[in-house]
Protein backbone atom coordinates (compact mmCIF):
# COMPACT_ATOMS: atom_id res chain seq x y z
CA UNK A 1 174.00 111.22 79.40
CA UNK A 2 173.66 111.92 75.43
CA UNK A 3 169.64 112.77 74.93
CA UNK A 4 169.73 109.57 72.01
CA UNK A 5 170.91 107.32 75.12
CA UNK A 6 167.90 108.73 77.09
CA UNK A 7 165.30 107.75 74.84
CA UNK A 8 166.79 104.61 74.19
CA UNK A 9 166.79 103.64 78.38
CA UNK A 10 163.51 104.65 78.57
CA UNK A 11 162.80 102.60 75.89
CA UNK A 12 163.66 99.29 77.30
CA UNK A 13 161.76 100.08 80.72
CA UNK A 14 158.83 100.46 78.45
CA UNK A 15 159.70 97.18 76.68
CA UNK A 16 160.30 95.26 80.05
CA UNK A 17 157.17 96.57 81.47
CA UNK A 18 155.37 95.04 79.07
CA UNK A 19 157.07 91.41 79.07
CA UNK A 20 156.08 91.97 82.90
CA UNK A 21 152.51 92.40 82.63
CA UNK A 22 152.30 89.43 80.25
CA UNK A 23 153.58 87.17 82.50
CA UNK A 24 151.28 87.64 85.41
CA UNK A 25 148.48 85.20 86.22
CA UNK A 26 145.26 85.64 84.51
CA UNK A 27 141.97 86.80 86.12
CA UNK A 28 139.90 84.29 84.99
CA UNK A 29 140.53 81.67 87.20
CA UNK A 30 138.71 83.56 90.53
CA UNK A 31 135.72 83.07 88.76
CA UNK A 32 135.62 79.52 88.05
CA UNK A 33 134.06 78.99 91.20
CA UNK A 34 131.04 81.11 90.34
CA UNK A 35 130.72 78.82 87.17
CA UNK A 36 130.62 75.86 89.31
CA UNK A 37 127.64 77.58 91.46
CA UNK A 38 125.67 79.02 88.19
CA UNK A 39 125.63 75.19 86.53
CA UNK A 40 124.22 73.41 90.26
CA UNK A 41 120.65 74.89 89.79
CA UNK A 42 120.75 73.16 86.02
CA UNK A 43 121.72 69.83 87.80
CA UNK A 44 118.38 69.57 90.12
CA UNK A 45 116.47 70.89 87.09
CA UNK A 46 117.24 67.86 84.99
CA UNK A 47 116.13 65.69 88.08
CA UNK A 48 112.77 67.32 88.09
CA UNK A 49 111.00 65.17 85.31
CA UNK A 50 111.91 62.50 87.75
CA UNK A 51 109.27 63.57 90.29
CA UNK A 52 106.48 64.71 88.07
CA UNK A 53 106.41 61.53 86.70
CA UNK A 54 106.20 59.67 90.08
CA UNK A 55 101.90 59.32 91.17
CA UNK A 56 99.58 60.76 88.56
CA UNK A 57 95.60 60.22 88.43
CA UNK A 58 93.82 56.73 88.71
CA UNK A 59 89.88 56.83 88.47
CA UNK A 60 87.41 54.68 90.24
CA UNK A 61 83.91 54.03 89.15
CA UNK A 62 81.11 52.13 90.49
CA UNK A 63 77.52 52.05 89.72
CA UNK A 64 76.42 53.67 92.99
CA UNK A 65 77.95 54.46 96.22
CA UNK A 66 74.05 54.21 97.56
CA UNK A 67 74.48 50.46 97.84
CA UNK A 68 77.22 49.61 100.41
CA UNK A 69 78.90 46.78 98.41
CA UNK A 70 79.71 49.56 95.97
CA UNK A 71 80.30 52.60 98.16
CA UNK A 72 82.77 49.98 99.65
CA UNK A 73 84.28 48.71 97.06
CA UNK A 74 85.32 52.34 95.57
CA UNK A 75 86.29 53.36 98.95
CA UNK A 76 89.18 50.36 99.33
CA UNK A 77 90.42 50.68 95.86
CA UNK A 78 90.76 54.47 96.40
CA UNK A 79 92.07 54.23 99.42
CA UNK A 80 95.04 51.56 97.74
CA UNK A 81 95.90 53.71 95.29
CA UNK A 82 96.17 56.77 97.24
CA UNK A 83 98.72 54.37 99.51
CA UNK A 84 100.47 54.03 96.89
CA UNK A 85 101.37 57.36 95.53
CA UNK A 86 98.33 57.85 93.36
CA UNK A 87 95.51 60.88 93.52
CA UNK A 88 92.17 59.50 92.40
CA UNK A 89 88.92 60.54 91.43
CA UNK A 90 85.83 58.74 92.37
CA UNK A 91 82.70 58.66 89.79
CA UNK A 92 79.50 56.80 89.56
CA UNK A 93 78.07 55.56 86.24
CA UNK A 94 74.35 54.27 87.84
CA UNK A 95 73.99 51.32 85.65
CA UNK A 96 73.90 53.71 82.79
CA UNK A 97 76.03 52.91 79.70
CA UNK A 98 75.92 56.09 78.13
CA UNK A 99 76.99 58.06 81.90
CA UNK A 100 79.78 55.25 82.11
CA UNK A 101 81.36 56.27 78.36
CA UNK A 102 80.66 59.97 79.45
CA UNK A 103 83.10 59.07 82.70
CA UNK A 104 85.59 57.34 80.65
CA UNK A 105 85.97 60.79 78.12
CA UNK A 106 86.47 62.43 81.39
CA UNK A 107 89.10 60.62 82.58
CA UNK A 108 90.60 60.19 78.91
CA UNK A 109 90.73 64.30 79.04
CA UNK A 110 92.21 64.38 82.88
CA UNK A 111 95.22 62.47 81.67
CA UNK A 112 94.29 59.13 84.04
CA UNK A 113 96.91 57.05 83.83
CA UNK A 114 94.32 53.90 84.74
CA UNK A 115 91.17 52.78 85.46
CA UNK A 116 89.09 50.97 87.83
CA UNK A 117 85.61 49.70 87.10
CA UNK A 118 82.69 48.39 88.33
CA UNK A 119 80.68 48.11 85.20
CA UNK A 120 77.23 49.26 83.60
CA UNK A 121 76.89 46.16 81.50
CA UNK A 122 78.83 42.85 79.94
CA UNK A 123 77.92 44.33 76.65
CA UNK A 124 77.10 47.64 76.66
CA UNK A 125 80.80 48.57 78.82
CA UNK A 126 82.96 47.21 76.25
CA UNK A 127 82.63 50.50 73.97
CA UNK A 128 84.33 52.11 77.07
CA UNK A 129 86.78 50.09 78.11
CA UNK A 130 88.34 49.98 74.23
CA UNK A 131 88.05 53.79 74.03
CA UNK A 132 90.47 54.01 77.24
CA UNK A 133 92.80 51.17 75.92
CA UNK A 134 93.05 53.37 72.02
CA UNK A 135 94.41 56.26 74.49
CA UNK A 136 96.86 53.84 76.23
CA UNK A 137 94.94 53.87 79.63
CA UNK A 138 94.65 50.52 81.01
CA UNK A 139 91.45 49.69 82.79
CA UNK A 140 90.97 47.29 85.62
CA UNK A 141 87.75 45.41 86.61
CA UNK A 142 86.29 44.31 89.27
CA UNK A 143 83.43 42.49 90.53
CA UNK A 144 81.51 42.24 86.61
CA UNK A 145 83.13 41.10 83.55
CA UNK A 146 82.73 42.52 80.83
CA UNK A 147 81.92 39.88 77.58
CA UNK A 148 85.27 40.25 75.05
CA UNK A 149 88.54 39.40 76.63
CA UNK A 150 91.42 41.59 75.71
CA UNK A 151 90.19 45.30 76.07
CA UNK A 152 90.40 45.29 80.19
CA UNK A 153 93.73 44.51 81.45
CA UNK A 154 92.51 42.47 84.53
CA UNK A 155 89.26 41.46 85.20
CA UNK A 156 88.88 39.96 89.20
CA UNK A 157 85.72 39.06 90.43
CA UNK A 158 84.15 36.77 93.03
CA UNK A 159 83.45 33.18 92.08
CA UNK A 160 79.71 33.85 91.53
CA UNK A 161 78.73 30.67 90.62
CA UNK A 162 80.30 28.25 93.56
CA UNK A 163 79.28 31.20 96.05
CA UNK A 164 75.46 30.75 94.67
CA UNK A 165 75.75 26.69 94.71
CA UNK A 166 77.48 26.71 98.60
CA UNK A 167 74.03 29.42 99.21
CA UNK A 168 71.61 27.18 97.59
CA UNK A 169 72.79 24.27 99.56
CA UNK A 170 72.15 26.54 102.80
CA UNK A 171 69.25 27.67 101.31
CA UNK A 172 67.91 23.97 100.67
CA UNK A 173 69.01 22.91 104.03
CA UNK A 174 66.82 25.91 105.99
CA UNK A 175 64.14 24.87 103.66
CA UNK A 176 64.13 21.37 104.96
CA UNK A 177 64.74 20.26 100.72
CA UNK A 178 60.69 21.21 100.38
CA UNK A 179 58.26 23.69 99.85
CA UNK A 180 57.16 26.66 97.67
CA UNK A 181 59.61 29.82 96.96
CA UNK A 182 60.45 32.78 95.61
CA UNK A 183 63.64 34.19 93.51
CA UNK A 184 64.35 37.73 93.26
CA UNK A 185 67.20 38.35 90.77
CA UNK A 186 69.27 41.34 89.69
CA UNK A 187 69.66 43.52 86.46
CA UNK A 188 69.39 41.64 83.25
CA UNK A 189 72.32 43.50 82.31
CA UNK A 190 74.69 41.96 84.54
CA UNK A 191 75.98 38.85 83.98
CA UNK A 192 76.43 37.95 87.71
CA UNK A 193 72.75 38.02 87.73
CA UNK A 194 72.12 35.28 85.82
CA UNK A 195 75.44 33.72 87.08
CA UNK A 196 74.18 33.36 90.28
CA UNK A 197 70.65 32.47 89.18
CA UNK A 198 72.30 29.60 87.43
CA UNK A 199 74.38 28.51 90.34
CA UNK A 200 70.70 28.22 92.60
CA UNK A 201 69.23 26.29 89.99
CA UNK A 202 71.60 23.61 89.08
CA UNK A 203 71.28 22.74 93.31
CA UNK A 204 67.45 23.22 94.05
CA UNK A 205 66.05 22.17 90.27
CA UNK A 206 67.86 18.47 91.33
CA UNK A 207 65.60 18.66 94.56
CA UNK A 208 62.17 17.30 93.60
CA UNK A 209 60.93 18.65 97.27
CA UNK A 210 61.84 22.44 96.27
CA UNK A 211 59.36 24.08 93.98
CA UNK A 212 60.03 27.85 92.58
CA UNK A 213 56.30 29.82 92.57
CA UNK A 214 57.52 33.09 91.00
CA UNK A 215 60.78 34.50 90.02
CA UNK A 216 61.12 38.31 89.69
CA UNK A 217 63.93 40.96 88.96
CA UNK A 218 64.06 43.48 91.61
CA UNK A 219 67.16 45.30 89.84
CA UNK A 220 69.43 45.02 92.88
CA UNK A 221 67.02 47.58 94.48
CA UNK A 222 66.04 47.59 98.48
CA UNK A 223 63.28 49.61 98.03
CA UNK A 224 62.03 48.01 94.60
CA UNK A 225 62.31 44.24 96.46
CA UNK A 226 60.04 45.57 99.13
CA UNK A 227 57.80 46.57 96.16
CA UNK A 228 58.28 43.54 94.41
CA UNK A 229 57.83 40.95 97.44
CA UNK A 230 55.30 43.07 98.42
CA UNK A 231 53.08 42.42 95.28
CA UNK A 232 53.91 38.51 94.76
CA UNK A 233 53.11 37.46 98.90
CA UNK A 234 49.47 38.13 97.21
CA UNK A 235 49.69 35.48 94.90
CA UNK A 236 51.74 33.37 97.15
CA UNK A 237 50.31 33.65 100.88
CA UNK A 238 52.06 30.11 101.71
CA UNK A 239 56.00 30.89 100.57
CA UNK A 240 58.29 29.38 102.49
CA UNK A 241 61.52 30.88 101.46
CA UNK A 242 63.16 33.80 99.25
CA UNK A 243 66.44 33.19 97.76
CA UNK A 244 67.71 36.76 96.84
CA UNK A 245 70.73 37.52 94.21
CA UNK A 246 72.11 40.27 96.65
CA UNK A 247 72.10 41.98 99.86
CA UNK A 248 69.92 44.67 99.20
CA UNK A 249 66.89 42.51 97.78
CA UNK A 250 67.14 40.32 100.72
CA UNK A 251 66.72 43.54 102.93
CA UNK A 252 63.83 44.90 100.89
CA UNK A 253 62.25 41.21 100.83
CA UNK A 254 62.73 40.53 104.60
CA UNK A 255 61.74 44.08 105.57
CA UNK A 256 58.38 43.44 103.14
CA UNK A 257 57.91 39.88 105.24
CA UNK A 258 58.08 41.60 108.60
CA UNK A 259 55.19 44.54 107.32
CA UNK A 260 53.28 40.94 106.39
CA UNK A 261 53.55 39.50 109.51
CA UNK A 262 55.89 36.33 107.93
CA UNK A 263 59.11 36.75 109.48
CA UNK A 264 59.41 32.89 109.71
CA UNK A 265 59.93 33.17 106.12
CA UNK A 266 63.61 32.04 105.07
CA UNK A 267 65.38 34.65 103.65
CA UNK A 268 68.96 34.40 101.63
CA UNK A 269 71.18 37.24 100.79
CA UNK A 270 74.48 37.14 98.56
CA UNK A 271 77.45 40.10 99.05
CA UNK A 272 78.23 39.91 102.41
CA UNK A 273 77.73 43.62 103.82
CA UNK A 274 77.36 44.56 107.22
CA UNK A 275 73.81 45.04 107.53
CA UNK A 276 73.10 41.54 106.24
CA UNK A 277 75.36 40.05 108.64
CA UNK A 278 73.59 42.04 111.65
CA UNK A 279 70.71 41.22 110.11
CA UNK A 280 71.46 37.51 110.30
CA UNK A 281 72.92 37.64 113.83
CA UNK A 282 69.87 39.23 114.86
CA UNK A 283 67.71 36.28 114.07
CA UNK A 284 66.47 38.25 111.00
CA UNK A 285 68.03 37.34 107.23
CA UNK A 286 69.14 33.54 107.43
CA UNK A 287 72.47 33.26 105.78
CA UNK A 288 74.65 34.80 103.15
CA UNK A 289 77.48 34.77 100.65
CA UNK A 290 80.72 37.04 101.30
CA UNK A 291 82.40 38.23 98.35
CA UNK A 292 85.71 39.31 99.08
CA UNK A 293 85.38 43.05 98.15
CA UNK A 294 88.22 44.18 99.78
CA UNK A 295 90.51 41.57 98.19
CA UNK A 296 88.96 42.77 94.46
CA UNK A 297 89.26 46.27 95.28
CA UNK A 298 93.07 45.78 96.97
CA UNK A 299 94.17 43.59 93.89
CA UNK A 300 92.74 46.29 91.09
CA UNK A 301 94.88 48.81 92.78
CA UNK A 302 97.33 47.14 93.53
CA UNK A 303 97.63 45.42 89.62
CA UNK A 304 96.95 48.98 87.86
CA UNK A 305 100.30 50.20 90.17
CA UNK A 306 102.16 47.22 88.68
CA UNK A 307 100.76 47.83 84.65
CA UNK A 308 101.67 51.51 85.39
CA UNK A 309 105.29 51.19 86.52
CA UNK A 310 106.16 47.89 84.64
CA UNK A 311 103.78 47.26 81.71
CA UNK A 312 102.23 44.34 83.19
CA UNK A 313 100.85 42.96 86.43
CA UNK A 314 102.38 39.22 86.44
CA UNK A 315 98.57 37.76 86.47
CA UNK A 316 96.00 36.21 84.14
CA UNK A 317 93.38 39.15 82.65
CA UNK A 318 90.73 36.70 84.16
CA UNK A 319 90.90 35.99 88.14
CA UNK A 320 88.19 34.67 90.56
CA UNK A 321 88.66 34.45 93.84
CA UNK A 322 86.21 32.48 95.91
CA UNK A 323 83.23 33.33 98.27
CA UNK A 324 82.34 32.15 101.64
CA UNK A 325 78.95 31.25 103.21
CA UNK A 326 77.57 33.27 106.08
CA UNK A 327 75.56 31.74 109.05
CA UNK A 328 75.00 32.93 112.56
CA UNK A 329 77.64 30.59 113.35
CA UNK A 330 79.98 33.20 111.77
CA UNK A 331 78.48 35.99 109.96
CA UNK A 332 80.07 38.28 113.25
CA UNK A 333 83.67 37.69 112.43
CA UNK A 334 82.88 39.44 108.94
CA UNK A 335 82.87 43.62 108.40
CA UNK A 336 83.18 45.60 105.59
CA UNK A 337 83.87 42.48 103.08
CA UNK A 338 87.17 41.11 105.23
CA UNK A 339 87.62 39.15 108.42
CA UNK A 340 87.48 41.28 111.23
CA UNK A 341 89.84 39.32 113.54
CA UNK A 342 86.93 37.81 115.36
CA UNK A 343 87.14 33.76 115.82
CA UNK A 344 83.81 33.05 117.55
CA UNK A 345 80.22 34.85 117.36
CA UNK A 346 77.91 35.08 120.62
């Protein structure tokens, strides 16, 4: 073979060579799958929002956990939300405004995504209540109103006044519809004080038998209605009853009757709480007036979950739910602000 004949042979092998490697199946397709694997992690990223968003912080304050209707009513309402998915965080304001704004800055800072209150004032708690609602947190009240409509989202309370005319009419009855006694009523900043006040007043003022000899704020305060009663069974030896705007007054007042040596003196509380009712199965305090704490506290919770998730809890700002008299005829089947199963009392 001529050397020009060589060259050209080993030419076309070159040539063909090449077309061969061109036509063989690229690479790139064994690595798809490790695409597929790298882009999985990036798919339960996105979902991750999801989650964060589910829960978030819902604060509960009361004036003070001291007196069991409040320690109680913050402890149900916590105890909802937390059911529910929430974390909370549990303040008290102590009847002071200016604590009560200082709690709502806190919670504004903490990122709450509600509120639930037990107020330090009809007036003074409104300041508050807007603040939260200009940073988009709803707020939810219970048990106190406050006096403008349209800054709290609900506001559920016991029906003060029939639970203090159904009392009065106890109250009247014990008292035979005659004699001298006494009123000790709550903070002048609370509207349910006065509520109630009004409520025993339209039923015993229409009794010409019943006549009131002194009528004196003990601030919701055990110890200052022991002080109180103390200081007016001086000027009023002959009492025959003490109507009382809560449970703790009507401890303070019978505990100040018993140190007198007048625990035939009718006593009256209003809340319902446990030592009340012992105290009235015991022979002690003479009847009562439940308010359904753990239906307020339950609802607020339960209402803030349905703002939260929906925008709006299907229910009037304004609810009242009514209250029920206590006797020894029944005052057992009561604990903690809710029935207790119980159908008969000893």
């Amino acid at each position: 073979m001529s050397t020009n004949k060589f060259v050209v042979f080993l030419s076309l092998l070159a040539v063909l060579g090449m077309l061969l490697a061109a036509c063989q199946p690229a690479a790139a397709p064994t690595e798809a799958p490790a695409a597929v694997e790298e882009e999985a992690p990036a798919a339960e990223e996105e979902e991750a929002p999801v989650a964060a968003e589910e829960g978030g912080l819902i604060c509960v304050i009361v004036p003070g956990v001291e007196n069991p209707f409040f320690g109680t009513m913050q402890e149900i309402a916590a105890a909802k939300a937390e059911e529910l998915g929430y974390e909370t965080l549990k303040l008290v304001h102590d009847d002071d405004a200016n604590k009560q704004l200082e709690l709502f800055e806190s919670c504004i800072a903490e990122g709450a995504l509600a509120i639930i209150l037990d107020n330090a004032g009809a007036d003074a708690s409104v300041a508050a209540v807007q603040k939260a609602k200009d940073a988009g947190i709803p707020s939810f009240l219970v048990d106190r109103e406050v006096s403008e409509e349209g800054v709290a989202v609900s506001q559920i309370v016991s029906n003060n006044y029939q639970g203090a005319t159904i009392l009065a009419e106890e109250f009247a009855r014990l008292m035979e519809e005659e004699g001298p006694y006494i009123e000790l009523t709550g903070r002048d900043t609370d509207t349910n004080a006065h509520v109630r006040s009004q409520g025993y007043h339209d039923v015993l003022d229409a009794l010409s038998g019943m006549e009131m000899v002194a009528q004196q704020t003990a601030n919701w305060s055990q110890t200052e209605a022991f002080d109180v009663m103390e200081s007016l069974l001086q000027a009023n030896p002959d009492v025959k009853g003490v109507i009382c705007g809560n449970d703790t007054m009507a401890l303070g007042a019978q505990a100040a009757l018993d140190a007198a040596g007048m625990g035939d003196v009718i006593v009256v509380g209003f809340d319902g709480s446990d030592d009340v009712n012992d105290s009235i199965m015991a022979g002690k305090i003479d009847a009562g007036a439940l308010q359904p704490v753990a239906e307020m506290a339950n609802q607020a919770a339960i209402q803030a979950d349905a703002f939260i998730k929906t925008g709006d809890t299907g229910k009037p700002e304004k609810q009242s739910i009514d209250m029920v008299l206590l006797t020894p005829e029944n005052a057992c089947q009561y604990t903690l602000f809710a029935p207790n199963g119980k159908t008969s009392c000893p």
